[in-house]
Protein backbone atom coordinates (compact mmCIF):
# COMPACT_ATOMS: atom_id res chain seq x y z
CA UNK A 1 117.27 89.32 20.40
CA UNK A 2 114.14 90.88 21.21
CA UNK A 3 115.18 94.18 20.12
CA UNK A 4 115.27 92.50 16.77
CA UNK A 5 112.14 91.03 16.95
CA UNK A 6 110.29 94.61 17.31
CA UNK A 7 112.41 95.63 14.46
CA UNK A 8 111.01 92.53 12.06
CA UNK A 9 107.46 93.52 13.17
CA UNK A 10 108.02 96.91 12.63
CA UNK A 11 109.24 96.27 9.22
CA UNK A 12 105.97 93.71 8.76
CA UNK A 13 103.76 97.41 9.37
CA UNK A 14 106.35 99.37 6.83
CA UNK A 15 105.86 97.13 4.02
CA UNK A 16 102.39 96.17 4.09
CA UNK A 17 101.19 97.84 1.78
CA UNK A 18 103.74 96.60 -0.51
CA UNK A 19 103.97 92.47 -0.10
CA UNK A 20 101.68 90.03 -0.42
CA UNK A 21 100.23 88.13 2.84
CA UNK A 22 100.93 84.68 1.35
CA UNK A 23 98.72 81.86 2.01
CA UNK A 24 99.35 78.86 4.58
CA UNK A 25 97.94 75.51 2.78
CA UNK A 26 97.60 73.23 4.57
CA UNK A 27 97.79 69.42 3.72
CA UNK A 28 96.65 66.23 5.15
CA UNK A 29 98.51 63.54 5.88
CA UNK A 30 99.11 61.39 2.20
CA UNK A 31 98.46 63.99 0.16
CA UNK A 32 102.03 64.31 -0.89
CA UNK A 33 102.91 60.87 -0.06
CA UNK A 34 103.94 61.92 3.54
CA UNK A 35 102.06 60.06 6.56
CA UNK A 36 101.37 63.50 8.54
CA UNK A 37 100.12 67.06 7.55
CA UNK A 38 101.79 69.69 6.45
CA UNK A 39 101.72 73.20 6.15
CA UNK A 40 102.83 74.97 2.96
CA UNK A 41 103.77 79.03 3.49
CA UNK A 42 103.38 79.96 -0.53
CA UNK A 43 105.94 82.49 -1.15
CA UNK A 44 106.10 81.47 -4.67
CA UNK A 45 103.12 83.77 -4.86
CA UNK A 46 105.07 86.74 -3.64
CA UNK A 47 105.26 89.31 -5.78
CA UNK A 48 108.08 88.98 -8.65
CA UNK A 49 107.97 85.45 -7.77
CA UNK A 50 109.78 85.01 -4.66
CA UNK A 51 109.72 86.30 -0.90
CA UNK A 52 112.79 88.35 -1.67
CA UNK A 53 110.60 91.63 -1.95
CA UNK A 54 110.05 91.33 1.77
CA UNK A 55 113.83 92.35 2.37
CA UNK A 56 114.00 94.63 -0.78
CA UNK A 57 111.17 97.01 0.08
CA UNK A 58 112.21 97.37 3.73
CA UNK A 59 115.63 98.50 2.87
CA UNK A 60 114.20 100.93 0.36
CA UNK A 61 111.69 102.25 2.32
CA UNK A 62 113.94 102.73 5.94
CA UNK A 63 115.96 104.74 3.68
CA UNK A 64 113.88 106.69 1.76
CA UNK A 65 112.10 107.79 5.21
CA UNK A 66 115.53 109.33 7.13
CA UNK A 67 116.01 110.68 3.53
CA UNK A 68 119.22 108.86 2.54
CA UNK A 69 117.89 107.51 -0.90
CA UNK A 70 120.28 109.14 -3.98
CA UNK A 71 118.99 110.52 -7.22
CA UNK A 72 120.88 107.45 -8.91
CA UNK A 73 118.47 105.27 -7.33
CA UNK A 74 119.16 101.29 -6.42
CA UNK A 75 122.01 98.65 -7.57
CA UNK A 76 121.76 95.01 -6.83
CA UNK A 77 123.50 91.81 -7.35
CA UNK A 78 121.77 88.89 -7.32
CA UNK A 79 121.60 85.03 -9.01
CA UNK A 80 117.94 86.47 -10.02
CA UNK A 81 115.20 86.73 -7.57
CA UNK A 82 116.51 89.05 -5.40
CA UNK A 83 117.17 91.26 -8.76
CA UNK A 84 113.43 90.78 -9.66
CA UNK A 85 112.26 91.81 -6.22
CA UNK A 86 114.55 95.28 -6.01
CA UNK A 87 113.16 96.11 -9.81
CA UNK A 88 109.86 95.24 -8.77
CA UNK A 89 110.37 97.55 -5.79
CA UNK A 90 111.98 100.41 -7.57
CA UNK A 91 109.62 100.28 -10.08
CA UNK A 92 106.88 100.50 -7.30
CA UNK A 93 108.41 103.25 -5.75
CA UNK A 94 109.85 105.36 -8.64
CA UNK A 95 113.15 104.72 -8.51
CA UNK A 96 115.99 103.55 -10.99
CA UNK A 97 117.59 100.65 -10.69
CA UNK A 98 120.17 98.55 -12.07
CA UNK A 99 121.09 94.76 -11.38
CA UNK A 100 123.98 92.62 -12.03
CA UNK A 101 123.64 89.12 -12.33
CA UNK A 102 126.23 86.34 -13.19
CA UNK A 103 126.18 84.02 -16.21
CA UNK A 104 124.39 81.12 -14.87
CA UNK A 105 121.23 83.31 -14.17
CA UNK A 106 118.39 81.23 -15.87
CA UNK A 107 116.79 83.23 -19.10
CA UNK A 108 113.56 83.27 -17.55
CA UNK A 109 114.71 85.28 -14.68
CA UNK A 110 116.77 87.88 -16.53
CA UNK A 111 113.49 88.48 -17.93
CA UNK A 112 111.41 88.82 -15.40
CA UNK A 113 114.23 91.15 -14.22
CA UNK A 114 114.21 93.24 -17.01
CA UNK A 115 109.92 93.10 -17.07
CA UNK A 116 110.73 95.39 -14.27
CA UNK A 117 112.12 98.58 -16.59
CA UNK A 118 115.60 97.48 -14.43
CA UNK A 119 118.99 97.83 -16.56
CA UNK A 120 120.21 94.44 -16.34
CA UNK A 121 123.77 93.58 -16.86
CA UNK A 122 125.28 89.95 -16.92
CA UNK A 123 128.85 89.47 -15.52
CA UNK A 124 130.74 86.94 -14.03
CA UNK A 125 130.55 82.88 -13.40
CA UNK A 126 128.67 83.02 -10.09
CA UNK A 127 127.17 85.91 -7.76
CA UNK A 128 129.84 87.21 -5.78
CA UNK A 129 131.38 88.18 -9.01
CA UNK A 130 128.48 89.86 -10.27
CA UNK A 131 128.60 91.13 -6.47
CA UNK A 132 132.51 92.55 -7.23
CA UNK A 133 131.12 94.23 -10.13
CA UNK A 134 127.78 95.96 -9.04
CA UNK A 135 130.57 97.74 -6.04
CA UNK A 136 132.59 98.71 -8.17
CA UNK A 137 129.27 100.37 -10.47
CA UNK A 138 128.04 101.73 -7.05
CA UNK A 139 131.05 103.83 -6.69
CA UNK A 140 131.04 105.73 -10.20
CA UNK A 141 127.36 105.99 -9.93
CA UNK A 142 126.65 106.63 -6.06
CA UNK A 143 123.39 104.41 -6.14
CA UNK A 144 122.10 102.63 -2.52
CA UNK A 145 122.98 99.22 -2.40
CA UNK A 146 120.18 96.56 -1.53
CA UNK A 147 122.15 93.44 -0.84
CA UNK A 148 120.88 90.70 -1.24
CA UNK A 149 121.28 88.98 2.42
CA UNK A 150 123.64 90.72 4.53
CA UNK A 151 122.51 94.22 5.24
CA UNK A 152 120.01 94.48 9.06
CA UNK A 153 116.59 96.16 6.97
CA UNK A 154 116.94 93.10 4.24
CA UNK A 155 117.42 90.27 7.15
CA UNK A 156 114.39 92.07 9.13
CA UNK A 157 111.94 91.92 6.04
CA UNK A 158 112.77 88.64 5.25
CA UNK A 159 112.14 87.92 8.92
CA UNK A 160 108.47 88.72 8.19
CA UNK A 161 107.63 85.97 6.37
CA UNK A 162 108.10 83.60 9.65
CA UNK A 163 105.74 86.48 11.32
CA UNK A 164 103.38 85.86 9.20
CA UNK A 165 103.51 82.18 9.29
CA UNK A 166 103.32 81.96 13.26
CA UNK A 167 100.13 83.85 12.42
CA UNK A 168 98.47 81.71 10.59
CA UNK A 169 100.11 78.58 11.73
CA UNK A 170 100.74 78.72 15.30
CA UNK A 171 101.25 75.28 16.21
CA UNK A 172 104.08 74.55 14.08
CA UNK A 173 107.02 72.73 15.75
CA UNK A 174 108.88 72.47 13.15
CA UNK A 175 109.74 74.75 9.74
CA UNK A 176 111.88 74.19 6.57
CA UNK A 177 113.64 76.43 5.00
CA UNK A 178 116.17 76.55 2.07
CA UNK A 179 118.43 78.15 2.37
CA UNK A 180 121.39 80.27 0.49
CA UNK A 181 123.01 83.48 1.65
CA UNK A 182 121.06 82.90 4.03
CA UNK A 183 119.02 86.08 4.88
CA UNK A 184 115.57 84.44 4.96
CA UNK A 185 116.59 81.98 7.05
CA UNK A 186 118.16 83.95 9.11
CA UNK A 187 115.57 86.78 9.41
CA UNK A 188 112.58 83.78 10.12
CA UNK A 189 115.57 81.95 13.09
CA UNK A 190 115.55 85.44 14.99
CA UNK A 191 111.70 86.14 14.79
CA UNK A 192 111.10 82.53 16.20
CA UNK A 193 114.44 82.71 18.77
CA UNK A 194 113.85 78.99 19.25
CA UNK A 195 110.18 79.07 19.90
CA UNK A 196 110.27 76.68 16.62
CA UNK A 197 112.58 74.31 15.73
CA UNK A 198 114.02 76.12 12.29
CA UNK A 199 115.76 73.52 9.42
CA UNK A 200 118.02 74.35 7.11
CA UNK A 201 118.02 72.86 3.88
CA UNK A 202 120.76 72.89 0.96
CA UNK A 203 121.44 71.06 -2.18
CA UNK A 204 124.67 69.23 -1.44
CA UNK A 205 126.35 71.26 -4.20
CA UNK A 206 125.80 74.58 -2.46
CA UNK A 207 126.50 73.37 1.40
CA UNK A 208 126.95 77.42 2.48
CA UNK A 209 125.44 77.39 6.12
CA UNK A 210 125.84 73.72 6.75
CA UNK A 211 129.92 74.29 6.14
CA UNK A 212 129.56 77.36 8.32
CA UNK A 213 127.68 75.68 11.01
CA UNK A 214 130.33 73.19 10.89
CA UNK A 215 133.06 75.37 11.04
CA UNK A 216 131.37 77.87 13.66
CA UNK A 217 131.93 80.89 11.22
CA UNK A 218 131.03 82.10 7.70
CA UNK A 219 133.47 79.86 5.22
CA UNK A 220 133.60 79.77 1.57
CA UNK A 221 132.04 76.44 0.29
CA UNK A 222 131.31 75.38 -3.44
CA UNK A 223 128.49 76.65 -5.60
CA UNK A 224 126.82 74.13 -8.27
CA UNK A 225 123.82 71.98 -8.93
CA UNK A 226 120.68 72.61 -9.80
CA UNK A 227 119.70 75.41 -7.46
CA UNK A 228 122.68 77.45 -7.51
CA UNK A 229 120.97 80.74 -9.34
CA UNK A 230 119.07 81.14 -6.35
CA UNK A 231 120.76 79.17 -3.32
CA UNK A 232 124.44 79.60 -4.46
CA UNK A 233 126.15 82.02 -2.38
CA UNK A 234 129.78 81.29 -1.38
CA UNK A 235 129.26 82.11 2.08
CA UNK A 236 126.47 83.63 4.13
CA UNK A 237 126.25 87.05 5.63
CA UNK A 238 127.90 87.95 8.99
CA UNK A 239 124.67 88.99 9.95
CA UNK A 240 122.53 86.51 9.70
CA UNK A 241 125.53 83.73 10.99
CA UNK A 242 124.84 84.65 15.27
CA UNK A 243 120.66 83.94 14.69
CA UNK A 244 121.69 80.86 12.82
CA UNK A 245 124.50 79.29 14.84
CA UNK A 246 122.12 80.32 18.05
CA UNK A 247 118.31 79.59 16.31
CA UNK A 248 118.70 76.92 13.49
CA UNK A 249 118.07 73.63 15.26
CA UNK A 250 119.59 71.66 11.84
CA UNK A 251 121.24 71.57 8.65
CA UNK A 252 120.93 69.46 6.07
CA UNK A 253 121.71 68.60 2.72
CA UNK A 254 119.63 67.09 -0.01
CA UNK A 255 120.65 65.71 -4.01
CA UNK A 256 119.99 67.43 -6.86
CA UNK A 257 117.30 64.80 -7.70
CA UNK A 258 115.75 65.13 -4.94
CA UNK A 259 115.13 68.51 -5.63
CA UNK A 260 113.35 68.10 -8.88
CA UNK A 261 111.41 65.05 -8.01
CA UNK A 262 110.10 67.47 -5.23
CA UNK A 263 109.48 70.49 -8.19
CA UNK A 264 107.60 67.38 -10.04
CA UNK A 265 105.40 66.55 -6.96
CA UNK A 266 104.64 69.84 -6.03
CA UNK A 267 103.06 70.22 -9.86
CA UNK A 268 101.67 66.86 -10.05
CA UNK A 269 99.50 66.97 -6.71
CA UNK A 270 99.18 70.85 -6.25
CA UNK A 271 99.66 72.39 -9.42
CA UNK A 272 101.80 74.28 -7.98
CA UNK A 273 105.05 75.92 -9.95
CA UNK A 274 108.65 75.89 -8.28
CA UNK A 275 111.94 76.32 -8.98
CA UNK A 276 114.71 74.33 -7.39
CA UNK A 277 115.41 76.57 -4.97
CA UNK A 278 111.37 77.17 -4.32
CA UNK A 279 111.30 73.32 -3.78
CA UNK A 280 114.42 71.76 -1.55
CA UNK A 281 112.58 72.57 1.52
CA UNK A 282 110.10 70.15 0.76
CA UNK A 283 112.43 67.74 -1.15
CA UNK A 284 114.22 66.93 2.29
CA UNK A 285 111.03 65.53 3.94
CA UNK A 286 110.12 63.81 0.10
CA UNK A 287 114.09 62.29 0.47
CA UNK A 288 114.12 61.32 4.01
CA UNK A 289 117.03 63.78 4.42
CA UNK A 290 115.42 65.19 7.63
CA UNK A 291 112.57 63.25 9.14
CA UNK A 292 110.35 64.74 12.22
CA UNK A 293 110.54 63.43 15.48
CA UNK A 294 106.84 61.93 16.72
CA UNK A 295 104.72 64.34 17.42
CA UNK A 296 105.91 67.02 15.38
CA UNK A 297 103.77 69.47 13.47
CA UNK A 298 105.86 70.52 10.41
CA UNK A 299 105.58 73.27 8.19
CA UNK A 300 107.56 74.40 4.91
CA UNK A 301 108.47 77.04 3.12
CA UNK A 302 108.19 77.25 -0.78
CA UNK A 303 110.09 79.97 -1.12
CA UNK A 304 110.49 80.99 -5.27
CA UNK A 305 108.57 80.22 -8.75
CA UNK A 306 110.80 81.89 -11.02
CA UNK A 307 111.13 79.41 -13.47
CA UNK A 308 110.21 78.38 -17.29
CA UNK A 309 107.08 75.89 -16.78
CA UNK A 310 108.63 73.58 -19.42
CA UNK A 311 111.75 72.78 -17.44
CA UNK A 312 109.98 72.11 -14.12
């Protein structure tokens, strides 16, 4: 475990230059209608919207320094912000790339995708088809993968953002985190190695690591709701599965309207912008779907923006 550690910081030095160090708000008690503080980690102000650039430059750059990056460039599936993050990267570094998305990827992300100079091709009712067909590209074309969640440079960049948040919030006890494919939550469980008590949170329509948790393995579970472009994965990545079964201390699962009332809040009080995904952390404390034990010093992450402001 601690071997992975040094490999999350040493990704933290690698991008750098790259990513965004994302502000820590913090919050007093009432100010979102909660009776202790709180301490927001903004990844909505990531670049491209999300923290998914974390993972997306680390794999690019490991490769391009042992030399292993092809002339065809990168390829990507994604429900959207992880194919905004790999254009923004490629773009960044000078690359091609191409991304695959399925149908029910929102219009304002296939834009932002395609903002990025990316080719962007829609396929599919849900990501691992779009998945399925990006492979099967990747073969004619002979372009790197960046996966979205299950590859060991992706899970260690996304692993950064709970480096940076020990930094600037060291007392936390507690952190949120929603969760899909799982490769943020499962980067930030093996930085922290139970140091912090790590919760995931799902809408009940996309259960992924609370079925696997269940189940003690990676199983397929449903995709739908409100959330799904960006927290809908079938089933989360083998890799990240050992640091979550060993390092997430809960899961749990939280309505659809609990979601948006949480996107509402955050805008109302904040002014800040999130999509569903960006907001179910939160929306389990606003719910009462996970409440802290006394004593606890919570923090959550708002993890995505990508969203049209007039269906927040």
């Amino acid at each position: 475990m601690m071997l992975f550690r040094r490999e999350i910081a040493a990704a933290a030095g690698r991008i750098a230059p790259w990513v965004r160090h994302t502000p820590a708000l913090r919050l007093a008690p009432d100010e979102l209608g909660l009776p202790f503080p709180l301490v927001l980690k903004l990844e909505l102000v990531q670049h491209a919207g999300s923290f998914k650039p974390r993972g997306a430059f680390n794999r690019i750059l490991t490769a391009r320094a042992v030399g292993e990056l092809p002339p065809a460039g990168v390829i990507a599936a994604s429900g959207g912000n992880h194919g905004a993050a790999v254009a923004y990267a490629a773009r960044a570094l000078g690359l091609r790339a191409e991304i695959f998305v399925p149908e029910l990827t929102p219009p304002a992300k296939r834009a932002r995708i395609e903002s990025f100079g990316a080719r962007l091709v829609r396929t599919g009712a849900a990501y691992a088809d779009a998945l399925q067909a990006s492979r099967a590209r990747q073969a004619e074309t002979g372009a790197m993968e960046v996966h979205a969640y299950d590859h060991p440079a992706v899970l260690a960049g996304q692993g950064t953002t709970a480096r940076e948040f020990e930094l600037d919030a060291p007392e936390l006890t507690h952190v949120l985190v929603a969760t899909g494919g799982g490769g943020l939550i499962g980067g930030m469980a093996a930085w922290y190695a139970g140091s912090v008590h790590v919760v995931s949170v799902e809408p009940r329509a996309c259960p992924c690591l609370h079925d696997a948790l269940a189940a003690g393995r990676p199983v397929a579970a449903p995709v739908g709701g409100l959330a799904a472009d960006s927290l809908g994965a079938r089933q989360v990545g083998a890799l990240m599965f050992p640091f979550a079964r060993d390092f997430v201390a809960e899961a749990v699962l939280v309505p659809d309207e609990a979601i948006r009332s949480a996107q509402r809040l955050l805008w109302d009080r904040l002014r800040l912008l999130a999509e569903p995904g960006g907001a179910t952390a939160l929306s389990a404390l606003l719910c009462g779907a996970w409440v802290p034990p006394e004593g606890a010093r919570v923090g959550v992450l708002l993890c995505g923006s990508n969203t049209d402001p007039a269906e927040a």
